[in-house]
Protein backbone atom coordinates (compact mmCIF):
# COMPACT_ATOMS: atom_id res chain seq x y z
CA UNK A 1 0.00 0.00 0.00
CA UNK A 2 0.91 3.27 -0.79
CA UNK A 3 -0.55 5.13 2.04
CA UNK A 4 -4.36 5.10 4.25
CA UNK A 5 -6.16 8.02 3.80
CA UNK A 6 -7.52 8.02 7.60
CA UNK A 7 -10.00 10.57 6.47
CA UNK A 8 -11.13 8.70 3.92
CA UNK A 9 -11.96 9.29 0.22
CA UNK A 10 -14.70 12.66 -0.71
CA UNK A 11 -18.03 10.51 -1.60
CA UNK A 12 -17.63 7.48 -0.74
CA UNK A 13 -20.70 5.50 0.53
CA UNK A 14 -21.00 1.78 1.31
CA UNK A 15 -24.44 0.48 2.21
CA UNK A 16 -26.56 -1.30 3.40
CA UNK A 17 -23.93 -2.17 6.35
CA UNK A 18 -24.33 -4.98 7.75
CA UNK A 19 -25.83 -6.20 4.20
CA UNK A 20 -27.56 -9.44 3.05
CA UNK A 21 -26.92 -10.95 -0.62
CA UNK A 22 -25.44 -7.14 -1.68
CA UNK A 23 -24.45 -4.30 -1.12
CA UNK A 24 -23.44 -0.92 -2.90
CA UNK A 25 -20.78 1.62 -3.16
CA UNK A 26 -20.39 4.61 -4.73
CA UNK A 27 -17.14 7.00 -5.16
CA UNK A 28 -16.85 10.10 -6.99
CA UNK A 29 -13.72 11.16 -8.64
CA UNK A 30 -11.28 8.94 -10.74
CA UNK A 31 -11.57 5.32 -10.85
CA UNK A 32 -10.65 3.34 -7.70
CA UNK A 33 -9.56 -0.65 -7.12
CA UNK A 34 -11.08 -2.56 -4.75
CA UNK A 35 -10.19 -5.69 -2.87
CA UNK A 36 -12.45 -7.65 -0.39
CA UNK A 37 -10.96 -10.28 2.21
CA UNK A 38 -12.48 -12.20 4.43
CA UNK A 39 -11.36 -12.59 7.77
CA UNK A 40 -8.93 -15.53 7.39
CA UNK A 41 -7.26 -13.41 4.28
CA UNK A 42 -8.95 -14.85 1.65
CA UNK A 43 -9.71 -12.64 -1.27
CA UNK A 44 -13.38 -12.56 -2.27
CA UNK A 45 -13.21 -10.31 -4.58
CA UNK A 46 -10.80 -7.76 -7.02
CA UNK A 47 -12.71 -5.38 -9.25
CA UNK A 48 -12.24 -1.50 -10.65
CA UNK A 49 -14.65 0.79 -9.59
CA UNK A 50 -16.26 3.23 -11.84
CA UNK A 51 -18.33 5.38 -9.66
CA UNK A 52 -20.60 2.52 -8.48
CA UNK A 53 -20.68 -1.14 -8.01
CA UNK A 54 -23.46 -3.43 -6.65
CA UNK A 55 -21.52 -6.58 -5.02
CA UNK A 56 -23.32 -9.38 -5.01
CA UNK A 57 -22.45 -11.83 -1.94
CA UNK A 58 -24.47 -14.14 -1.56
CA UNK A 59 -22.47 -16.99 -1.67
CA UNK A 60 -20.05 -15.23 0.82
CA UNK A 61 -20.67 -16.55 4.60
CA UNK A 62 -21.98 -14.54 7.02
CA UNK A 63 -19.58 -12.50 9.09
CA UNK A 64 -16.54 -9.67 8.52
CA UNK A 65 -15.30 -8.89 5.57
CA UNK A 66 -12.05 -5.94 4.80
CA UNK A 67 -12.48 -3.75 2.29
CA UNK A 68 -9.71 -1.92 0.35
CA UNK A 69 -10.22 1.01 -1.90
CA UNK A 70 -6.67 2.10 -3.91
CA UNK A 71 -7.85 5.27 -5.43
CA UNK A 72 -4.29 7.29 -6.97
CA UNK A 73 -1.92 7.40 -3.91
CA UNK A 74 -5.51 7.29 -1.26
CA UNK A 75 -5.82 4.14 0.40
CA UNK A 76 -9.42 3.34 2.91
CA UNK A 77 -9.70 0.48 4.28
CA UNK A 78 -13.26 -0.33 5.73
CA UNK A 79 -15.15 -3.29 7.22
CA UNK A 80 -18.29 -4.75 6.33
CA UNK A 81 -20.83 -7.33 7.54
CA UNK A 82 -22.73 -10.61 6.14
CA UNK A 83 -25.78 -10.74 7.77
């Protein structure tokens, strides 16, 4: 990683949070990456962003899940949870 932004990233919303089969998030600006681990390391899931994305989970397992958004030198990192 380049850096966290601890701030985080100007228009960024994730939700629903906790979700069920999906959730979505949006980011303005440039294009961002995105990672999604679950909790024993595992990626889930590696994808660009443009603006939006609806991730669809539902065969994830319920329970915590690490988010990573690489957007230019920004780096957030946020959790979310599998009902």
């Amino acid at each position: 990683m380049v850096g966290i932004e601890d701030e985080g990233m100007q228009g960024l919303r994730i939700y629903p949070n906790p979700f069920g089969d999906q959730f979505q998030i949006i980011l303005e600006g440039e294009s961002a990456s995105i990672e999604i681990f679950d909790v024993l390391g595992r990626r889930v899931l590696s994808q660009v962003l443009e603006n939006q994305a609806l991730i669809s989970a539902s065969d994830w397992a319920a329970g915590l899940y690490y988010l990573n958004i690489i957007q230019g030198e920004r780096t957030i990192n946020r959790r979310v949870i599998r009902q």
